[in-house]
PDB file of N, CA and C in Angstrom:
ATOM      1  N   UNK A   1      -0.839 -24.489 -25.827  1.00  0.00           N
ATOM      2  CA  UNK A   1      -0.991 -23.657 -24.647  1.00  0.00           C
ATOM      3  C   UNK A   1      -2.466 -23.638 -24.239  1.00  0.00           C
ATOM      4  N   UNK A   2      -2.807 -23.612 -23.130  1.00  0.00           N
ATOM      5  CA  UNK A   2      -4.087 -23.645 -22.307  1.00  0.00           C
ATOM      6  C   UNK A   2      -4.321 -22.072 -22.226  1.00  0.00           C
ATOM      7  N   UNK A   3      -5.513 -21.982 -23.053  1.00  0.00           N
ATOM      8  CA  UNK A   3      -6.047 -20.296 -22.890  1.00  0.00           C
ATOM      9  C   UNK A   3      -7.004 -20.214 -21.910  1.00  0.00           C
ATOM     10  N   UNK A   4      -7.515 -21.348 -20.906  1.00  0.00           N
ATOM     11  CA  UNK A   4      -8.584 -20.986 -20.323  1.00  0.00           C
ATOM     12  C   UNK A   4      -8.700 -20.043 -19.134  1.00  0.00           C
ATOM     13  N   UNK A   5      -7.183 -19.693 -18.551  1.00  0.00           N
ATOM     14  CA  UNK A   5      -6.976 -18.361 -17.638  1.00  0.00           C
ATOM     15  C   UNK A   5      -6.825 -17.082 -18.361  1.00  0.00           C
ATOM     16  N   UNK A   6      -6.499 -17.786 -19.388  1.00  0.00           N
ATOM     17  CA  UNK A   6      -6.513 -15.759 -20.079  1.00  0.00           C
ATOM     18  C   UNK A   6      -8.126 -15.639 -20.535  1.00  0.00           C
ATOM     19  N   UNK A   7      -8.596 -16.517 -21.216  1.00  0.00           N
ATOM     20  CA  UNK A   7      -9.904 -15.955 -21.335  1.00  0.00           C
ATOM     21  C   UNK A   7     -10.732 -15.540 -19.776  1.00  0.00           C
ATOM     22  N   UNK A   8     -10.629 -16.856 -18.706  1.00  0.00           N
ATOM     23  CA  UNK A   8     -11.189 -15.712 -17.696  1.00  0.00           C
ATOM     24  C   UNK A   8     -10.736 -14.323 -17.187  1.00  0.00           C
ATOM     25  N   UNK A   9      -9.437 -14.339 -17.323  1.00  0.00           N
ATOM     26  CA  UNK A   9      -9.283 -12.460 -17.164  1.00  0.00           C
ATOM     27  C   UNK A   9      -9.519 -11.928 -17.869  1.00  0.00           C
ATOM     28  N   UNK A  10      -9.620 -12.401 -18.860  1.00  0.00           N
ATOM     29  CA  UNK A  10     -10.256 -11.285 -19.974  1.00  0.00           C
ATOM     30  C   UNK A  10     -11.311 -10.569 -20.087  1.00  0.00           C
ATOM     31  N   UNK A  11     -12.137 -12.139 -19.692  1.00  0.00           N
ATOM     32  CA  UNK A  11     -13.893 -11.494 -19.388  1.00  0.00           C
ATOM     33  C   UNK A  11     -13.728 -10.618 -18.446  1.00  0.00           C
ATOM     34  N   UNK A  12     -13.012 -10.591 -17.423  1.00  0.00           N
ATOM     35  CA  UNK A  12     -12.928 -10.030 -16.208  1.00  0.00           C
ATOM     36  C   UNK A  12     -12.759  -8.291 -16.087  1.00  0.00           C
ATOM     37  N   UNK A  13     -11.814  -8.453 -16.979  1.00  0.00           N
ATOM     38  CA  UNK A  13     -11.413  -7.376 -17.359  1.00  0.00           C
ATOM     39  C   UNK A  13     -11.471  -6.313 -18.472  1.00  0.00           C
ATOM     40  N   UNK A  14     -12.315  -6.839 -19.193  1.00  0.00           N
ATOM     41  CA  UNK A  14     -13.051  -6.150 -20.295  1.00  0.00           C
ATOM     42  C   UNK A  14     -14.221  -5.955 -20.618  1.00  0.00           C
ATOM     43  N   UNK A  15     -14.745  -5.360 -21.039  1.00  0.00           N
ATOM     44  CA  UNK A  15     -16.264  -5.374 -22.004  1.00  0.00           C
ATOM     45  C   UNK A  15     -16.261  -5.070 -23.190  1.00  0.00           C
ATOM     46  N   UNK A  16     -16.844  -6.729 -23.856  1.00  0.00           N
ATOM     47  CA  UNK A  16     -16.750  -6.182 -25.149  1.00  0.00           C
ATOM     48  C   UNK A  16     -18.167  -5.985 -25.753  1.00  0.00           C
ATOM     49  N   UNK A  17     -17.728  -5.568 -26.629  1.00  0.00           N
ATOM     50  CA  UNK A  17     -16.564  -5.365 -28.087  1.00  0.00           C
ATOM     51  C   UNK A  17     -15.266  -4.483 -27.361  1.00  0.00           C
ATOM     52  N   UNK A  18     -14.245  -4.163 -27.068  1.00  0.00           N
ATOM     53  CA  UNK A  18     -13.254  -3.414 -26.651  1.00  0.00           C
ATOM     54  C   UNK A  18     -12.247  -3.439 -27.167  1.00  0.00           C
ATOM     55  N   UNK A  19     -11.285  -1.978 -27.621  1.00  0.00           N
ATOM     56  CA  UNK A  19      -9.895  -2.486 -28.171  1.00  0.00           C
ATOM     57  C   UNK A  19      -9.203  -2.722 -26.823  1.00  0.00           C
ATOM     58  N   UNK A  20      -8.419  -3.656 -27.802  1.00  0.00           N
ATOM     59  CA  UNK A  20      -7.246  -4.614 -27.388  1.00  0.00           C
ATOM     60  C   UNK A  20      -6.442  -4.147 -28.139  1.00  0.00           C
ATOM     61  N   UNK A  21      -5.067  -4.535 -26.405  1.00  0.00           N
ATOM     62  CA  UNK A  21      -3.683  -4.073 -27.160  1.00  0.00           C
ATOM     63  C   UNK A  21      -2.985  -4.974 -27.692  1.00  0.00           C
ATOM     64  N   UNK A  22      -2.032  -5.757 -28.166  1.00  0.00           N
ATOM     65  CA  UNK A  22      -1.248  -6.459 -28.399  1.00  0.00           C
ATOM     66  C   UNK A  22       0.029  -6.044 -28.387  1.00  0.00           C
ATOM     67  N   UNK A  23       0.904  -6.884 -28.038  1.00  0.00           N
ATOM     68  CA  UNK A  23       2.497  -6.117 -27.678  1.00  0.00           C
ATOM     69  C   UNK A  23       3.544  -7.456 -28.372  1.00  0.00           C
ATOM     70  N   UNK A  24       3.718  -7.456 -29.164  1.00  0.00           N
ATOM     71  CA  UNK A  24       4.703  -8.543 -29.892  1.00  0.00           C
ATOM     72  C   UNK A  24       5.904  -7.865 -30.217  1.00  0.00           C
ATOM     73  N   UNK A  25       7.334  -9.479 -29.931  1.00  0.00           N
ATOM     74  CA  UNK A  25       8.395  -8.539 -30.404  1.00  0.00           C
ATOM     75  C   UNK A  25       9.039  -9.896 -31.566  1.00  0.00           C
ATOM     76  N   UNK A  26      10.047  -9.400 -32.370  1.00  0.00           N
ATOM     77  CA  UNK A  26      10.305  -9.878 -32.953  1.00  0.00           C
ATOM     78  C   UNK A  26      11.786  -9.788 -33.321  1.00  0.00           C
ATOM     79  N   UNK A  27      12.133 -10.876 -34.248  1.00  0.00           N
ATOM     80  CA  UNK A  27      13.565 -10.634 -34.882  1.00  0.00           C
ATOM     81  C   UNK A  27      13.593  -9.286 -36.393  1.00  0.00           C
ATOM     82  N   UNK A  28      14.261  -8.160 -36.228  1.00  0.00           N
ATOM     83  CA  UNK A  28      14.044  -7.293 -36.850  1.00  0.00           C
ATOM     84  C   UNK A  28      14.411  -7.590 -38.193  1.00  0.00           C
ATOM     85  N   UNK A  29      13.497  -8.187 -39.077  1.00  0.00           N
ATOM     86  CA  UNK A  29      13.216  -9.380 -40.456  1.00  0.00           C
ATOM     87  C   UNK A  29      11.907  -9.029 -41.131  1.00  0.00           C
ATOM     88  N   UNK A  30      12.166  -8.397 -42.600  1.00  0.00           N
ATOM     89  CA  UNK A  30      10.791  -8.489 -43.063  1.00  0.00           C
ATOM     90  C   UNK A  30       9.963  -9.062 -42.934  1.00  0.00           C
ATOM     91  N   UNK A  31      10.417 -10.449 -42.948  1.00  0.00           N
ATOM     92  CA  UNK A  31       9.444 -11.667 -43.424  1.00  0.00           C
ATOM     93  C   UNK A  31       8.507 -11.877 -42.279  1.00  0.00           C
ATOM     94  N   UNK A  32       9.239 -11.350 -41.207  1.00  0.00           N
ATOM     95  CA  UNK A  32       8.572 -11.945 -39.804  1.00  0.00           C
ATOM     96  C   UNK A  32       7.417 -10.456 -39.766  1.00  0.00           C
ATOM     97  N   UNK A  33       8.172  -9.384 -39.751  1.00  0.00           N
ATOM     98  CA  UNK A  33       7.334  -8.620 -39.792  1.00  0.00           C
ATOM     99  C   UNK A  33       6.392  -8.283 -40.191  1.00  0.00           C
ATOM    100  N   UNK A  34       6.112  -8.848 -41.421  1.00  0.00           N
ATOM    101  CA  UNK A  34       4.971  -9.095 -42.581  1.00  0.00           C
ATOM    102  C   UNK A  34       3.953  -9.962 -41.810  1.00  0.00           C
ATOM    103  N   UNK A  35       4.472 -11.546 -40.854  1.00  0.00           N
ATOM    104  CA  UNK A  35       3.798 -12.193 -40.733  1.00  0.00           C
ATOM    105  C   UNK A  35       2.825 -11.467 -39.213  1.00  0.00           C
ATOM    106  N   UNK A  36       3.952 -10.613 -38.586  1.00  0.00           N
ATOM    107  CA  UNK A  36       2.711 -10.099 -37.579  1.00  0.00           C
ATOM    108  C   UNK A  36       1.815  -8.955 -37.961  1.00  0.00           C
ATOM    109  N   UNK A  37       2.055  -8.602 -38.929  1.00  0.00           N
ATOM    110  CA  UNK A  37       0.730  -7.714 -39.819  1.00  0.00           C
ATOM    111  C   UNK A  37      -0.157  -8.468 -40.052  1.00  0.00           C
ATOM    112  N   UNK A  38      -0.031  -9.284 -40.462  1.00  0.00           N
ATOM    113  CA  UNK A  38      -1.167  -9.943 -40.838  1.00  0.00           C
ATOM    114  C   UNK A  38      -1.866 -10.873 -39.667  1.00  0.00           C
ATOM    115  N   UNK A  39      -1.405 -10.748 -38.965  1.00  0.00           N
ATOM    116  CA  UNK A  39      -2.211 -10.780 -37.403  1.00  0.00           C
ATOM    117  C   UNK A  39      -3.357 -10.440 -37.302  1.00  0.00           C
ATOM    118  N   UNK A  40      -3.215  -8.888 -37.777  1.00  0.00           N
ATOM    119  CA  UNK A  40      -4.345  -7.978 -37.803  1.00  0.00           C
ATOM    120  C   UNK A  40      -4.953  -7.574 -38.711  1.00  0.00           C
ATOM    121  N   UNK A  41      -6.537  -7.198 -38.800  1.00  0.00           N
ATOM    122  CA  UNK A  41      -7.187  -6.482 -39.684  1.00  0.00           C
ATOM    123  C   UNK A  41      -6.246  -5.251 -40.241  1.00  0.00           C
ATOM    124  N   UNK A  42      -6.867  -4.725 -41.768  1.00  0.00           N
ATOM    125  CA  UNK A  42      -6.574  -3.190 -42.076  1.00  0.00           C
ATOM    126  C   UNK A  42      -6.915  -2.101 -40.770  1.00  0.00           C
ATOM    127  N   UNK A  43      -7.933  -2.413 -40.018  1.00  0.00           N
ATOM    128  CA  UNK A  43      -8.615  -1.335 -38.868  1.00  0.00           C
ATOM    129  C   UNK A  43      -7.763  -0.777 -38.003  1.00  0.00           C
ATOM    130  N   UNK A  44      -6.691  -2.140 -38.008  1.00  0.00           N
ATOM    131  CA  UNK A  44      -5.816  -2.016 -36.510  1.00  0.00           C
ATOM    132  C   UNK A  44      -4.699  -0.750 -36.699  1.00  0.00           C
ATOM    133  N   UNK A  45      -4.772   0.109 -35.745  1.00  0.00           N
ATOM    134  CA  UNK A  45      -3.703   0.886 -35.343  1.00  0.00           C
ATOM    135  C   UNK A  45      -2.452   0.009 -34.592  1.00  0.00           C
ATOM    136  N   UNK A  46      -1.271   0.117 -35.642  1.00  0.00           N
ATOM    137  CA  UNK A  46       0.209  -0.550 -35.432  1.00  0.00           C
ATOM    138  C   UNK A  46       1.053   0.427 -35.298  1.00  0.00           C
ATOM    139  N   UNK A  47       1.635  -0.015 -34.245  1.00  0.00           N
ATOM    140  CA  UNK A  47       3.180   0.953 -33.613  1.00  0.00           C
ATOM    141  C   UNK A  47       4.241  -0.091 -34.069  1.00  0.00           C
ATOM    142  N   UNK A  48       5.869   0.722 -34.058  1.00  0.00           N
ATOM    143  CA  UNK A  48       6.978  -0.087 -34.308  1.00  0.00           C
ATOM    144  C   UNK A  48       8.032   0.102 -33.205  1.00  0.00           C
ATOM    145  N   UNK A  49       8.566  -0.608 -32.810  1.00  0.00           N
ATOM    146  CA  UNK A  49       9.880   0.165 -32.114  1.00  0.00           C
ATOM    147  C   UNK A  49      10.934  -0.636 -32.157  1.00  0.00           C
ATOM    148  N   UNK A  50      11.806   0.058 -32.952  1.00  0.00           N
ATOM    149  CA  UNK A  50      13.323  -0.876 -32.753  1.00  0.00           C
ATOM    150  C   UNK A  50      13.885  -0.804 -31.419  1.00  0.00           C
ATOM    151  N   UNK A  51      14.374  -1.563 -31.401  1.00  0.00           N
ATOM    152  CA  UNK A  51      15.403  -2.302 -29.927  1.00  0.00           C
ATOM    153  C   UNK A  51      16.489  -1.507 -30.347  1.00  0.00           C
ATOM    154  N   UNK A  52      17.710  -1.025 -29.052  1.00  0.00           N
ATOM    155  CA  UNK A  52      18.500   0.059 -29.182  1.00  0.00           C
ATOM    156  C   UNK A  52      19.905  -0.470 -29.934  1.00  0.00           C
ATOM    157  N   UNK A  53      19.644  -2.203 -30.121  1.00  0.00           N
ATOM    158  CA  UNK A  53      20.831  -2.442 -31.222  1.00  0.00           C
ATOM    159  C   UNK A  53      19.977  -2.613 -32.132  1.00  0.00           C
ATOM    160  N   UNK A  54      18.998  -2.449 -32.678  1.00  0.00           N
ATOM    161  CA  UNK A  54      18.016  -2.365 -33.953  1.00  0.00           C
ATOM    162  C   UNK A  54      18.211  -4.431 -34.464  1.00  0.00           C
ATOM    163  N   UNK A  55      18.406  -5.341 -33.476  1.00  0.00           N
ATOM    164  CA  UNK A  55      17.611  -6.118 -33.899  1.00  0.00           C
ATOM    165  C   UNK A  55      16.534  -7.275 -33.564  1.00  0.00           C
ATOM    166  N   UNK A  56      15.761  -6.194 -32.937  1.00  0.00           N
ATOM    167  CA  UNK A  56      14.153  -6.601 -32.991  1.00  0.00           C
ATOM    168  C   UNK A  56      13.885  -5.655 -32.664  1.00  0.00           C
ATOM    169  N   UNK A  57      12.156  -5.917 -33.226  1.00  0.00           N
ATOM    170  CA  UNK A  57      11.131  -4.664 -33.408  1.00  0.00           C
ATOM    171  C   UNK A  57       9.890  -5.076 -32.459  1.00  0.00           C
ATOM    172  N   UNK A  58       9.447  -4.201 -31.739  1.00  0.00           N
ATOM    173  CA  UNK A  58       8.330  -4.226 -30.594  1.00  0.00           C
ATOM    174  C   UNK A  58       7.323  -3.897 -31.399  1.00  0.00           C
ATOM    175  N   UNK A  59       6.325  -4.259 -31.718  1.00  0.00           N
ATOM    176  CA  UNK A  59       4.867  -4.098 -32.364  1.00  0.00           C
ATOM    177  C   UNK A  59       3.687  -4.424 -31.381  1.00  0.00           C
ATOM    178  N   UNK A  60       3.029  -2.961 -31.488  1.00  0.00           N
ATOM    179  CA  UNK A  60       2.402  -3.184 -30.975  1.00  0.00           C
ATOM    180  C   UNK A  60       0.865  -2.894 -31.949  1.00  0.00           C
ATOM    181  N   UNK A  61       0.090  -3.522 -31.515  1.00  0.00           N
ATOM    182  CA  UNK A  61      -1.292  -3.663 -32.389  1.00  0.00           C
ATOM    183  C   UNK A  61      -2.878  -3.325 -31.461  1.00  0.00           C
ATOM    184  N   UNK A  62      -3.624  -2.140 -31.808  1.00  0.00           N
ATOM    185  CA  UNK A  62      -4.706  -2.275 -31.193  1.00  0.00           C
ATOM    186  C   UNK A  62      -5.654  -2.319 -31.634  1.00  0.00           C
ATOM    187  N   UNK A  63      -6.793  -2.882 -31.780  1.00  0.00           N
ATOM    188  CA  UNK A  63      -7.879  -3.805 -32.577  1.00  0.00           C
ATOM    189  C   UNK A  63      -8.502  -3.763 -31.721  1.00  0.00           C
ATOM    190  N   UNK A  64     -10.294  -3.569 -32.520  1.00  0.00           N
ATOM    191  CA  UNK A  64     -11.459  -3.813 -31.791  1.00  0.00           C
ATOM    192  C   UNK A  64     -11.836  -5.435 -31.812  1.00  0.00           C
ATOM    193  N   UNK A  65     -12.141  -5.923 -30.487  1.00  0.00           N
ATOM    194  CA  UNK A  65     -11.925  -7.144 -30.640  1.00  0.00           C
ATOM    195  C   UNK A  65     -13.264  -7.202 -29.972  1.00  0.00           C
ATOM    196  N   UNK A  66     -14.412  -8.141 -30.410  1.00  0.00           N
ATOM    197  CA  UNK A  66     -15.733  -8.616 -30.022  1.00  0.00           C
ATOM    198  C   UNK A  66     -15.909  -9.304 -28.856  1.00  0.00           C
ATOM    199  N   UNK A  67     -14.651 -10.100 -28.669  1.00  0.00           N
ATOM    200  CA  UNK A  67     -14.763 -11.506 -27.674  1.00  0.00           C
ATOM    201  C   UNK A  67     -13.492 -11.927 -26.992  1.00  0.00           C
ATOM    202  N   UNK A  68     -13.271 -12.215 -25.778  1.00  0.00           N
ATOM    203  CA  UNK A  68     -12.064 -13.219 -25.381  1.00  0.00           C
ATOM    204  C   UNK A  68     -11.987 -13.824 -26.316  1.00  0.00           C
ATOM    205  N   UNK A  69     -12.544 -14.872 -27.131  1.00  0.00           N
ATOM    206  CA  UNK A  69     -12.256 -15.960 -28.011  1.00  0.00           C
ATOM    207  C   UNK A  69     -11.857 -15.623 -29.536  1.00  0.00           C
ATOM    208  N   UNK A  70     -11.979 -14.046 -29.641  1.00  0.00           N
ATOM    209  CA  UNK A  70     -11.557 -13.242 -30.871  1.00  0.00           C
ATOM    210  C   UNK A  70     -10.058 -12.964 -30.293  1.00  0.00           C
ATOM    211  N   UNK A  71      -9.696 -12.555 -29.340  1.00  0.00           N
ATOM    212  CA  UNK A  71      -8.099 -11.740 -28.878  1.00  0.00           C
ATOM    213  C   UNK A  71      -7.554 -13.054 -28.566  1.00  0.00           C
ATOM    214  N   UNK A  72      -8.122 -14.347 -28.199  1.00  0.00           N
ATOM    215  CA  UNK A  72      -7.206 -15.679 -28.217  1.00  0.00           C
ATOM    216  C   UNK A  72      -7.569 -16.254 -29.366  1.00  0.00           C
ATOM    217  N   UNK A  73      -7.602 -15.908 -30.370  1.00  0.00           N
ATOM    218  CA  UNK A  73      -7.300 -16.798 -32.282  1.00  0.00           C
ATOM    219  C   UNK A  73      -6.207 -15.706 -32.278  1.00  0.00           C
ATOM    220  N   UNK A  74      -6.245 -14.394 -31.969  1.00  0.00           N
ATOM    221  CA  UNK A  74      -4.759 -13.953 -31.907  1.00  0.00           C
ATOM    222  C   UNK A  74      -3.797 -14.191 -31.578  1.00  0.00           C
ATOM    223  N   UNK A  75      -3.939 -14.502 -30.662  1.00  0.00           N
ATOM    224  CA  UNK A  75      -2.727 -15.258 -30.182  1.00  0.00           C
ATOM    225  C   UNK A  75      -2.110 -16.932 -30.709  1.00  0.00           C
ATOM    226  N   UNK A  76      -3.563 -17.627 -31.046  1.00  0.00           N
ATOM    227  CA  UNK A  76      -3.065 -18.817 -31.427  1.00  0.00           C
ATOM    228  C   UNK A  76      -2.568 -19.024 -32.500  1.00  0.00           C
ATOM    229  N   UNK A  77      -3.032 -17.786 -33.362  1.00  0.00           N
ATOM    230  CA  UNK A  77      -2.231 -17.210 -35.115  1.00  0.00           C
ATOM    231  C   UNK A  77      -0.869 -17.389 -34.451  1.00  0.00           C
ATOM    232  N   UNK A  78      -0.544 -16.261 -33.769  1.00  0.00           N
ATOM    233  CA  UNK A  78       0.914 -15.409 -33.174  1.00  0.00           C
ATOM    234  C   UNK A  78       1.773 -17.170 -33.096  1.00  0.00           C
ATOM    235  N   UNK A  79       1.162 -18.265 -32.305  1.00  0.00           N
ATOM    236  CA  UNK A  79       2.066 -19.065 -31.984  1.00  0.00           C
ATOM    237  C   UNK A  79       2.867 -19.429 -33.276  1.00  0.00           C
ATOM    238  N   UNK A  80       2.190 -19.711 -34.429  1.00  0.00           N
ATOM    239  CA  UNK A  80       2.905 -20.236 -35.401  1.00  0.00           C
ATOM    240  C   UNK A  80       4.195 -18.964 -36.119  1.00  0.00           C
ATOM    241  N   UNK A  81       4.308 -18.273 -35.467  1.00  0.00           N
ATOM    242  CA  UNK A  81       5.372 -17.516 -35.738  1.00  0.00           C
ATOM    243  C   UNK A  81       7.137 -17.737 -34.667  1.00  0.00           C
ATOM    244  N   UNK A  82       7.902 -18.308 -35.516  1.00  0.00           N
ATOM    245  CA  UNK A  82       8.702 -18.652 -35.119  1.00  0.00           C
ATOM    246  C   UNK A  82       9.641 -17.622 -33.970  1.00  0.00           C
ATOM    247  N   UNK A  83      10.103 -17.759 -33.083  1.00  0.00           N
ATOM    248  CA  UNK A  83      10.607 -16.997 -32.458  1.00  0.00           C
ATOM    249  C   UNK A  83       9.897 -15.627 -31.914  1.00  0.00           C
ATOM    250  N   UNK A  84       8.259 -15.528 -32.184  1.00  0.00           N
ATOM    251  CA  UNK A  84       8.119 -14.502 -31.482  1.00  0.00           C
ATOM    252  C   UNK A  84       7.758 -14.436 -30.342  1.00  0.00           C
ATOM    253  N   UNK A  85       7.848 -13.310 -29.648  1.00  0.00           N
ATOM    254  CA  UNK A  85       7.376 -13.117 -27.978  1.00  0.00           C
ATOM    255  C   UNK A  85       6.048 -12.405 -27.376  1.00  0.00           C
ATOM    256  N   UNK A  86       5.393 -12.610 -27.451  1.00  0.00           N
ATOM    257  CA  UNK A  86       3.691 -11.927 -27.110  1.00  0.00           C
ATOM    258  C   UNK A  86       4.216 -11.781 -25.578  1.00  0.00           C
ATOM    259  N   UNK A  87       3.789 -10.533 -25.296  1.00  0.00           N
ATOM    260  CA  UNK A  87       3.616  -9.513 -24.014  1.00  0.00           C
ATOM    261  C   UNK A  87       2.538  -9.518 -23.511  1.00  0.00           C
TER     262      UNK A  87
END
């Protein structure tokens, strides 16, 4: 995937250092769930939300992030996760 439009809105739209939100959903699965924790630092404040047939979970993650090029290695982590959906 080509990050070079999200990093210009990013700059655009932020100043950093700034938290960032992250909004990932997933198949409601430990394993997966484990893997979007580790997305993030210990620092990060994580939300959960099951889906109203409970299977997938909305995570959301907010982290102080230094740089556009810090909140896109997030995302390029996120790709290698099978089936998930970044918001």
């Amino acid at each position: 995937m080509d990050y070079s439009n999200l990093k210009v809105k990013l700059n655009e739209n932020h100043s950093w250092p700034s938290v960032y939100m992250f909004k990932f959903i997933v198949h409601d699965d430990a394993h997966k769930l484990d893997q979007v924790q580790k997305l993030f630092s210990k620092e990060a404040e994580l939300s959960y939300k099951a889906s109203r047939n409970g299977s997938f979970i909305a995570v959301t993650g907010k982290e102080l992030m230094l740089s556009a090029d810090e909140v896109i290695r997030v995302y390029q982590k996120a790709e290698s996760i099978k089936n998930l959906i970044a918001l």
